[in-house]
Protein backbone atom coordinates (compact mmCIF):
# COMPACT_ATOMS: atom_id res chain seq x y z
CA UNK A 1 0.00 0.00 0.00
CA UNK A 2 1.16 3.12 -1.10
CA UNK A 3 1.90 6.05 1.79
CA UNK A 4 0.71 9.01 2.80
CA UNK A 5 1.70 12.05 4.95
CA UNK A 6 1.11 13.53 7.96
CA UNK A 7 1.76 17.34 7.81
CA UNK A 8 0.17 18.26 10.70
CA UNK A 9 -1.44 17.15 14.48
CA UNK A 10 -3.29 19.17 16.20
CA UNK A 11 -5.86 18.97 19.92
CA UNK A 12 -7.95 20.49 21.99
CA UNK A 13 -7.25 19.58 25.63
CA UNK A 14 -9.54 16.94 27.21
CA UNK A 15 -11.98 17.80 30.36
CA UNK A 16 -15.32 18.47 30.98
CA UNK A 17 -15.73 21.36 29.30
CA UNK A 18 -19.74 22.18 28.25
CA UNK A 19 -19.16 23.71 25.12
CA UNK A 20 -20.52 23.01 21.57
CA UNK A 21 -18.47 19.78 20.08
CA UNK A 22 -17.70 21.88 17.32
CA UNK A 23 -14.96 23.87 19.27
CA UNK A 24 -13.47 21.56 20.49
CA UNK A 25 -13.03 20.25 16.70
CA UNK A 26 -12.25 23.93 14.86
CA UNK A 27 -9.45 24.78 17.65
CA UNK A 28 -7.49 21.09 16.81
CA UNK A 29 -7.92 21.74 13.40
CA UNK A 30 -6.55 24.99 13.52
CA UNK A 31 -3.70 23.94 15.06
CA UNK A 32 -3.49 20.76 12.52
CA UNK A 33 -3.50 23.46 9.63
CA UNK A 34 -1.03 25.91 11.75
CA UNK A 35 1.06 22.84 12.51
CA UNK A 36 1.37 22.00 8.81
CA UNK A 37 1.64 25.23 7.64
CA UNK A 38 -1.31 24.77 5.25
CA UNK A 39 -3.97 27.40 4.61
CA UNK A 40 -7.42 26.30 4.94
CA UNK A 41 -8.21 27.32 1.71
CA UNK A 42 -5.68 24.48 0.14
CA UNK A 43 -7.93 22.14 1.92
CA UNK A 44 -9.47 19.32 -0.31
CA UNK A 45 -10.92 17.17 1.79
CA UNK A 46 -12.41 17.37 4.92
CA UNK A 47 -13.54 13.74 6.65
CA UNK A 48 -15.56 14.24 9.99
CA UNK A 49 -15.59 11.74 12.48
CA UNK A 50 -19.30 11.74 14.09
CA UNK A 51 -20.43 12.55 17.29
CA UNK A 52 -23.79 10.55 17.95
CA UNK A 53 -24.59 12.44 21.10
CA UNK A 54 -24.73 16.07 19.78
CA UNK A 55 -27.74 16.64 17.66
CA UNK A 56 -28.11 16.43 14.25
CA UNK A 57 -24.75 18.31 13.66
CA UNK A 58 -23.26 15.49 15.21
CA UNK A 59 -24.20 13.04 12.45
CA UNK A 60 -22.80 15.33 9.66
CA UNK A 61 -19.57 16.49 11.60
CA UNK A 62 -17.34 16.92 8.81
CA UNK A 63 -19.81 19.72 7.28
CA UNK A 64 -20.19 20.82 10.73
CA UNK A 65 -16.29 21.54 11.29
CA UNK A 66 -16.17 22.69 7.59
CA UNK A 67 -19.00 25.37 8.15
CA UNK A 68 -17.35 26.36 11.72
CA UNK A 69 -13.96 26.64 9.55
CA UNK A 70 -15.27 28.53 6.89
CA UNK A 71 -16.86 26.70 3.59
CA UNK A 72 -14.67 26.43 0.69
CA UNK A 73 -15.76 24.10 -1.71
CA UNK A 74 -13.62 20.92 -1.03
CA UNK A 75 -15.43 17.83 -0.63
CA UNK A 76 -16.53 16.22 2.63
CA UNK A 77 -17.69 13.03 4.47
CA UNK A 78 -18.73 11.78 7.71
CA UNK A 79 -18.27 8.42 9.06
CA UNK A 80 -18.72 6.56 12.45
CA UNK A 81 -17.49 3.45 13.93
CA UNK A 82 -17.98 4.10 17.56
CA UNK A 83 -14.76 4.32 18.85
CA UNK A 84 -13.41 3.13 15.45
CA UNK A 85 -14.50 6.30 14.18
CA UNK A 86 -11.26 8.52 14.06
CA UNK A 87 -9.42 6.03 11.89
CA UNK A 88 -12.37 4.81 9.69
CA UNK A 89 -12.63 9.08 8.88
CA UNK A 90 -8.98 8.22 8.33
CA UNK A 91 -9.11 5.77 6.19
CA UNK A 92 -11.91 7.52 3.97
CA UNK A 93 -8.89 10.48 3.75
CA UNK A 94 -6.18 8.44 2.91
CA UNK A 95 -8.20 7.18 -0.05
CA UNK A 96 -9.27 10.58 -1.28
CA UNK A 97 -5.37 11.06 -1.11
CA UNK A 98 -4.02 7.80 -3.14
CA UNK A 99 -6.76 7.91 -5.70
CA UNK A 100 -5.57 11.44 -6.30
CA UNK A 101 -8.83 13.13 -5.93
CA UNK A 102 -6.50 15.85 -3.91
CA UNK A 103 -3.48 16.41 -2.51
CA UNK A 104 -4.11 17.69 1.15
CA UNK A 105 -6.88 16.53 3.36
CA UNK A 106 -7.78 17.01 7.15
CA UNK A 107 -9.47 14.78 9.58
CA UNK A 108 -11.32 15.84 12.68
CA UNK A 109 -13.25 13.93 15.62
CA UNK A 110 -14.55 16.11 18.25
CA UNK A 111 -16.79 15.23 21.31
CA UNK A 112 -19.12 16.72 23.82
CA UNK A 113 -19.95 13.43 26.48
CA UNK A 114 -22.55 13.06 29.74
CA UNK A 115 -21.75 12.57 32.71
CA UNK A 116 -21.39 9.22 33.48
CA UNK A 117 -20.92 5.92 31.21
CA UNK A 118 -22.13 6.55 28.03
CA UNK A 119 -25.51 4.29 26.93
CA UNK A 120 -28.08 4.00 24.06
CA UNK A 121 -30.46 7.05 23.33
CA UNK A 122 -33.70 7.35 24.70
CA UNK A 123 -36.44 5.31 23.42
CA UNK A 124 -38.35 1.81 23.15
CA UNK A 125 -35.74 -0.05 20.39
CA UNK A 126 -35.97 -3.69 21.06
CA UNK A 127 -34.53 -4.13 17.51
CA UNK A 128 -31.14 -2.68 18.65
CA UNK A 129 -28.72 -4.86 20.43
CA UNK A 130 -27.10 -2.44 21.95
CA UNK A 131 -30.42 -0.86 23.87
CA UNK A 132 -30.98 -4.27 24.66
CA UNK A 133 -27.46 -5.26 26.56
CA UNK A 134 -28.36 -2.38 28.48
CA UNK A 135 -32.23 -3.23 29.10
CA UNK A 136 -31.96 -7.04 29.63
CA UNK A 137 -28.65 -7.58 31.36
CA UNK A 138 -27.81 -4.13 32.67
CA UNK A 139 -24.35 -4.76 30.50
CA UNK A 140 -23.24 -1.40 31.17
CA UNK A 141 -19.56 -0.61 29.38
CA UNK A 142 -17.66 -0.92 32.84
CA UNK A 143 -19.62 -4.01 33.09
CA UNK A 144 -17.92 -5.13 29.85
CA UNK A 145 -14.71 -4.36 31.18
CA UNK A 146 -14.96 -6.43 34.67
CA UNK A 147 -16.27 -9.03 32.46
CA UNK A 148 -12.86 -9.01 30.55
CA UNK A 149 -10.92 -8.62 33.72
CA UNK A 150 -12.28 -11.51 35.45
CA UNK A 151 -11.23 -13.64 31.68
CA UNK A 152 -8.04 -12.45 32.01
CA UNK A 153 -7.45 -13.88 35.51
CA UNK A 154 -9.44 -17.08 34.93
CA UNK A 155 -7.11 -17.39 31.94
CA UNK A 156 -3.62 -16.16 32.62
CA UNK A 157 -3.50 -15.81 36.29
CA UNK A 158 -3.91 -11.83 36.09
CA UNK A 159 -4.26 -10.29 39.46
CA UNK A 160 -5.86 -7.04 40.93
CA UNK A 161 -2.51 -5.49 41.38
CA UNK A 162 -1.33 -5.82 37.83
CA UNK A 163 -4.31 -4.03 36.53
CA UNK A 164 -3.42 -1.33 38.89
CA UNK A 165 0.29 -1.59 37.62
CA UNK A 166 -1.08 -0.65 34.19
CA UNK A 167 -2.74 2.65 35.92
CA UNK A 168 0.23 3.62 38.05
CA UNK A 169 2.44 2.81 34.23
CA UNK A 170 -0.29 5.50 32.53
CA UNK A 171 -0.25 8.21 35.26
CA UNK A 172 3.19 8.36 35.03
CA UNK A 173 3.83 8.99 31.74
CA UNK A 174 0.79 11.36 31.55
CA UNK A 175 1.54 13.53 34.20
CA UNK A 176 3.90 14.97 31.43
CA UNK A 177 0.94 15.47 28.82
CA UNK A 178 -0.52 19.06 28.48
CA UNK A 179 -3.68 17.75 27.01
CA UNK A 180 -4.32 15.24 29.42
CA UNK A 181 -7.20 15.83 31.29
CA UNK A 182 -5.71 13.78 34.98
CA UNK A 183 -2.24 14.90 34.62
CA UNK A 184 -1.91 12.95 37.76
CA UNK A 185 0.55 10.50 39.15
CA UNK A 186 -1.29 8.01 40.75
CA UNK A 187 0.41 5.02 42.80
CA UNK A 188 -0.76 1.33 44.03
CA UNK A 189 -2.12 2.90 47.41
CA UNK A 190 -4.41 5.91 45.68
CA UNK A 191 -5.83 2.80 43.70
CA UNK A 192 -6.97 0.81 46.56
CA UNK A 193 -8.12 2.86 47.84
CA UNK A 194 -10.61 3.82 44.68
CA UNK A 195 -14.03 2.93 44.92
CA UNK A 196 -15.15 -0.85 43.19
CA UNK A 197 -16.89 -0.36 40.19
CA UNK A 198 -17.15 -3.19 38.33
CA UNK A 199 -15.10 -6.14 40.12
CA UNK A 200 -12.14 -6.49 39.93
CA UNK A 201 -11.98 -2.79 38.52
CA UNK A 202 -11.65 0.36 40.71
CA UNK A 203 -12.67 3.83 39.64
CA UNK A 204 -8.96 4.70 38.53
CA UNK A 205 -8.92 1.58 36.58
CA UNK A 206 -12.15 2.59 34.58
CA UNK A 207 -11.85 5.38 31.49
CA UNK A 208 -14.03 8.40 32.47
CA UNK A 209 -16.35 10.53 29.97
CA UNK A 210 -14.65 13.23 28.86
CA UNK A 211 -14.90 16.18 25.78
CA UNK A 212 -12.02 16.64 23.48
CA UNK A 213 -10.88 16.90 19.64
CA UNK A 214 -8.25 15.75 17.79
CA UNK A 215 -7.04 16.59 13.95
CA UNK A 216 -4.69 15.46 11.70
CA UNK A 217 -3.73 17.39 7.68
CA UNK A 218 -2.24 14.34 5.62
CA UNK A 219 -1.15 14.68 2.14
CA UNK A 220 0.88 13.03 -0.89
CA UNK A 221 4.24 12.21 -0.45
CA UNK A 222 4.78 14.54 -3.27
CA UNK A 223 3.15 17.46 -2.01
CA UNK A 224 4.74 17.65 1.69
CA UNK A 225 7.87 17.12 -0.61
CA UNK A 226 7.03 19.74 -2.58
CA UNK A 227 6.64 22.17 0.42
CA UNK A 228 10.10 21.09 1.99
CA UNK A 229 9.19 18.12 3.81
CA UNK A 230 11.31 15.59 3.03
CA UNK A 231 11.34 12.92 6.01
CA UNK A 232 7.90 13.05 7.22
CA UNK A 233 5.87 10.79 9.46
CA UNK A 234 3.55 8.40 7.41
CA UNK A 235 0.67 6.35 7.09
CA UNK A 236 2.16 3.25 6.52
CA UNK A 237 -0.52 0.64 7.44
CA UNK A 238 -3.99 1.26 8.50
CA UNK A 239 -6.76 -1.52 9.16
CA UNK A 240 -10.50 -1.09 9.89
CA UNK A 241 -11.46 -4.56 9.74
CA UNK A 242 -14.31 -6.75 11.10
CA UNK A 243 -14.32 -10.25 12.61
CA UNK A 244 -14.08 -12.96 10.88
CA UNK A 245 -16.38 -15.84 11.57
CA UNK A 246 -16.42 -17.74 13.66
CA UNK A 247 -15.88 -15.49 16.22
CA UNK A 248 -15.56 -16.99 19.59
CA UNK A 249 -14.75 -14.32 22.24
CA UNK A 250 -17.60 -11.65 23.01
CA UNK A 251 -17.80 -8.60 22.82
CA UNK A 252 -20.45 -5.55 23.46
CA UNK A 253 -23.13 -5.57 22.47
CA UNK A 254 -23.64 -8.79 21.25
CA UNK A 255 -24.32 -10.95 24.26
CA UNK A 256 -23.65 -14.21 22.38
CA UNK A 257 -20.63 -15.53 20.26
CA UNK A 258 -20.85 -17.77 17.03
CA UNK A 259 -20.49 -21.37 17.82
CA UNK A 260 -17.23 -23.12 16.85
CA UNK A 261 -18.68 -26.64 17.86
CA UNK A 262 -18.83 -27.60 13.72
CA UNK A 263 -16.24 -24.71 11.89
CA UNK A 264 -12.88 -24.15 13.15
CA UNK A 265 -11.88 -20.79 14.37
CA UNK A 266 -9.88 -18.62 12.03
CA UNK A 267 -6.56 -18.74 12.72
CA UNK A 268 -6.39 -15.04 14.37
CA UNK A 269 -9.05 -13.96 16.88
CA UNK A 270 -11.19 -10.49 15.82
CA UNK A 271 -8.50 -8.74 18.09
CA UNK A 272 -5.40 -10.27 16.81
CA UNK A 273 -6.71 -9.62 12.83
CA UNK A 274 -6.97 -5.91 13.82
CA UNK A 275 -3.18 -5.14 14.45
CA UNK A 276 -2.23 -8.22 11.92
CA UNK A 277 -3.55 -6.07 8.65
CA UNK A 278 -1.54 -2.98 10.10
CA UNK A 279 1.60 -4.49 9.84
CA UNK A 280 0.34 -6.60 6.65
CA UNK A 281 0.35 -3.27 4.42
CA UNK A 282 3.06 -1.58 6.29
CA UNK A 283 5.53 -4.68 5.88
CA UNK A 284 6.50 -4.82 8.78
CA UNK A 285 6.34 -7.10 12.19
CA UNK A 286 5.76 -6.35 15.97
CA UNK A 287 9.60 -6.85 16.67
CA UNK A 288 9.88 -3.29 14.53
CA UNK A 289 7.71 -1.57 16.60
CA UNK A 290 9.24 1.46 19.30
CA UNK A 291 6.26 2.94 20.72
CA UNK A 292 2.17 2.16 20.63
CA UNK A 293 -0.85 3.85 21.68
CA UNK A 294 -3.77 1.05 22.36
CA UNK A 295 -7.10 1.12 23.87
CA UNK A 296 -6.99 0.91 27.61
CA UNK A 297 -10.60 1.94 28.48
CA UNK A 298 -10.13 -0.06 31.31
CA UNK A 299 -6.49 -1.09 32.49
CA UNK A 300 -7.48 -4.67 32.33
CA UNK A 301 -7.60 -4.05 28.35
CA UNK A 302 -4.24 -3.00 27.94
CA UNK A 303 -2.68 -5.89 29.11
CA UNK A 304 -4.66 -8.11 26.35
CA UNK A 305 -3.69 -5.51 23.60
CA UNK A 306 0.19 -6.25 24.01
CA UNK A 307 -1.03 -9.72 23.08
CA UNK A 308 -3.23 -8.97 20.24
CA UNK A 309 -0.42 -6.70 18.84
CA UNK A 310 2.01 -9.38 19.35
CA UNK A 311 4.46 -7.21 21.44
CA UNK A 312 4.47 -10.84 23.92
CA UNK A 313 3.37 -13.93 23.35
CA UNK A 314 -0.11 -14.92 24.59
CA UNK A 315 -0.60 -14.79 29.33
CA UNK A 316 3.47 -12.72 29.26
CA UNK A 317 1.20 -9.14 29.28
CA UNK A 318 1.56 -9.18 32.70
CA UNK A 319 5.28 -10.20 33.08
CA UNK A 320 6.28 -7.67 30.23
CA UNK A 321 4.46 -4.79 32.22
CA UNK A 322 5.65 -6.24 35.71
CA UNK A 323 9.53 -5.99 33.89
CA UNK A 324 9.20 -2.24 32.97
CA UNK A 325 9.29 -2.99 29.49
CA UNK A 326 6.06 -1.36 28.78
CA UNK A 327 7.46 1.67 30.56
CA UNK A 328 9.30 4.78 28.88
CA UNK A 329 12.73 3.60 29.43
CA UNK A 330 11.64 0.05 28.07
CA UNK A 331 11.58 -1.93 25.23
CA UNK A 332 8.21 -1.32 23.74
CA UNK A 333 6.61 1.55 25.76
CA UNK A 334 2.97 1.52 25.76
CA UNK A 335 0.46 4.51 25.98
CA UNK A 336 3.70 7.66 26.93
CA UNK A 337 0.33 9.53 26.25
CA UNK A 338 -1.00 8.41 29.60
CA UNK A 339 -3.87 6.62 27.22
CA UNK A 340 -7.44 7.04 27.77
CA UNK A 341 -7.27 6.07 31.15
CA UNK A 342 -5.34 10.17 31.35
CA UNK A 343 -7.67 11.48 28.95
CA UNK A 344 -11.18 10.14 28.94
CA UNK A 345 -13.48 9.28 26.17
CA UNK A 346 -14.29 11.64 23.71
CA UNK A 347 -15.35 8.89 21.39
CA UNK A 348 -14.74 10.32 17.68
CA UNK A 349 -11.71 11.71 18.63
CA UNK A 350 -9.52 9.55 20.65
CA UNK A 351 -8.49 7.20 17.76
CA UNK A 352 -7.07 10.83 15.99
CA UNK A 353 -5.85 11.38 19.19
CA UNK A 354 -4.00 8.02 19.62
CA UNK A 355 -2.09 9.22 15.50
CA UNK A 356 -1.26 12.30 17.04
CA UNK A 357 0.43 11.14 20.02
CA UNK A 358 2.41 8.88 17.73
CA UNK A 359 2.98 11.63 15.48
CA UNK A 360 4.67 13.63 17.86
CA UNK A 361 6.86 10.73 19.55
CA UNK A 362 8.67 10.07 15.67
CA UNK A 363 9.02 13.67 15.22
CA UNK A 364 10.60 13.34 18.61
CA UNK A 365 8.63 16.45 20.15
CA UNK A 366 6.66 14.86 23.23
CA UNK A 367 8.77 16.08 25.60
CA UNK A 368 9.37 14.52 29.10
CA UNK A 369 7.35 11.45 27.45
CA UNK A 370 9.47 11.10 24.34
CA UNK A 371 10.28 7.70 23.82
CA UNK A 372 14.02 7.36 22.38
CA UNK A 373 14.56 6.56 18.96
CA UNK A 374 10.76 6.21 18.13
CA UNK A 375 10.76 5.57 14.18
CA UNK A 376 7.72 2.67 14.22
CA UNK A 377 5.03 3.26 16.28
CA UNK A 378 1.12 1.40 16.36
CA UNK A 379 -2.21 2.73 17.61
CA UNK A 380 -5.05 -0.24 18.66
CA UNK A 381 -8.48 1.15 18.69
CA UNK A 382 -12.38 -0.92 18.55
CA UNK A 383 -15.85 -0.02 18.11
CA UNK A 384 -19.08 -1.96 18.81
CA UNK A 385 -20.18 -3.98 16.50
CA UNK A 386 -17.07 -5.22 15.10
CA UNK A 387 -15.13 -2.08 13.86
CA UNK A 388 -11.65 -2.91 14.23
CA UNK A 389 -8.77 0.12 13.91
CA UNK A 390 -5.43 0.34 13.75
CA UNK A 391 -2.68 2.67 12.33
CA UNK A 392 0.97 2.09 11.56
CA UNK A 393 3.41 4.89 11.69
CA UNK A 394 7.13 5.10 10.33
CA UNK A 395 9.71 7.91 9.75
């Protein structure tokens, strides 16, 4: 697969803020565009990633941030994939990009959350599987998360304290991130000492709700040449993909899996495949990796994306994290952004957010997180109903 650019990386800061999504999307973009020094104007595609939760602009977000940004003609598409979303507006960009519909494009996810865990809308929809996880079993997302907690020590041996490694790991390294919104060192004793929220998970352990944005400008390789960029950070893999059947370990909403009692499993779980087509188009392997940002919306999660990503073999998560090797100063660090577990959801945005972090570890700007040497990095992101995403950066 041929490679793109990316000329620019741009946030808004993550908290509870109140405003309009929309904000929260123009400001990262403008410091995307700033970042890249590209005027808006040279623009040719903008991909939105949607909001669900913020009226109807929500739905059409990438004519939302275009309108907020000024209208100017070049084309523009919204797409959503739950948490997914960020890369699958990705994706849509870097294909507006290789089919050489243009030559610059940006990409913005934005959210404004509720308090609390996030849920279905309002309304009677026994159709839709995810109002009914939450009607029939009370399957809220933390729920989820203790669910996959409790597999992972029925499994591997996992204990309370190692999921509470992975939070003390994150709060260290995010401390150090402006845009953070817990730039907090937390240790094993604030933890503890956390209220139970979905056992074995404490309230540390669990991602909050938060409101952020995130942007990225990509381009051709020939135009950031062409404007004097010679070595820049690139798109070299990207996956989106779905399970395969059968698929044998669940996942929200679905409160069943597909029955391997008469067809073999494929050969790579759902979670494995989503990494696997990363390095597929990129070439590479997990031993090239330096640095990844993966979905720890609890810290339970982390541990099983090392695994999926193949930075350890299948039940070492927990030995690799225990060594330090998932520390800055280790072999792979994981999450020097703090990861969600520093930032919160802001659903559309954190997969952009996860490509920015990376971003700015190859360019080797992230400051008292920098990661040494970071040339490779990986992002591991999912959304309900089977949207996989990952991204593969080199320099």
């Amino acid at each position: 697969m041929d490679e793109i650019a990316i000329i620019g990386v741009g946030m808004h800061p993550w908290g509870k803020w109140g405003r309009n999504f929309a904000e929260y999307g123009v400001h990262a973009a403008r410091e995307a565009l700033t970042d890249a020094c590209v005027d808006w104007n040279d623009v040719g595609f903008v991909s939105g990633a949607i909001t669900v939760r913020c009226g109807y602009p929500g739905y059409v977000a990438g004519s939302t941030f275009a309108r907020a940004l000024g209208f100017n003609g070049a084309q523009v598409a919204s797409t959503y994939g739950a948490c997914a979303s960020g890369v699958t507006a990705l994706s849509a960009a870097r294909g507006q990009i290789l089919s050489g519909a243009c030559d610059v494009a940006i990409v913005i996810g934005a959210d404004t959350t509720p308090k609390g865990f996030l849920a279905p809308s309002d309304g009677n929809r026994p159709d839709d599987t995810d109002w009914l996880r939450f009607h029939m079993v009370g399957a809220t997302n933390p729920v989820y998360f203790g669910l996959h907690a409790r597999r992972r020590m029925a499994l591997y041996g996992a204990t309370p304290d190692d999921f509470a490694l992975v939070k003390v790991k994150n709060s260290r390294h995010g401390m150090h991130n402006p845009n953070a919104r817990y730039p907090k060192e937390y240790d094993l004793e604030d933890i503890a000492h956390s209220p139970v929220v979905s056992d074995p998970l404490r309230l540390l352990e669990v991602c909050a709700t938060s409101d952020g944005g995130a942007a990225l400008v990509l381009s051709s390789m020939d135009y950031a040449r062409s404007r004097g960029v010679m070595d820049p950070v690139r798109v070299a893999g990207l996956s989106t993909v779905m399970p395969t059947y059968p698929d044998t370990v669940i996942d929200l909403p679905y409160l069943a899996t597909d029955s391997a009692a008469v067809v073999d499993p494929p050969s790579l779980s759902f979670k494995e495949s989503i990494g696997a087509r990363a390095y597929a188009e990129a070439g590479v392997g997990p031993q090239d990796v330096d640095v990844a940002e993966v979905y720890d919306l609890s810290s339970a999660l982390e541990l099983d994306w090392y695994e999926h990503l193949g930075l350890c073999a299948e039940g070492e998560a927990e030995s690799l994290l225990r060594a330090g090797e998932t520390s800055i100063g280790g072999r792979i660090p994981v999450n020097p952004s703090g990861g969600l577990g520093a930032f919160g959801e802001a659903v559309p945005a954190q997969a952009i957010a996860q490509v920015c972090e990376l971003t700015w570890q190859l360019r080797g700007q992230a400051g008292h997180r920098q990661v040494d040497g970071a040339r490779v990095g990986v992002s591991a992101n999912q959304g309900l109903f089977g949207h996989g995403s990952s991204v593969l950066l080199r320099r």
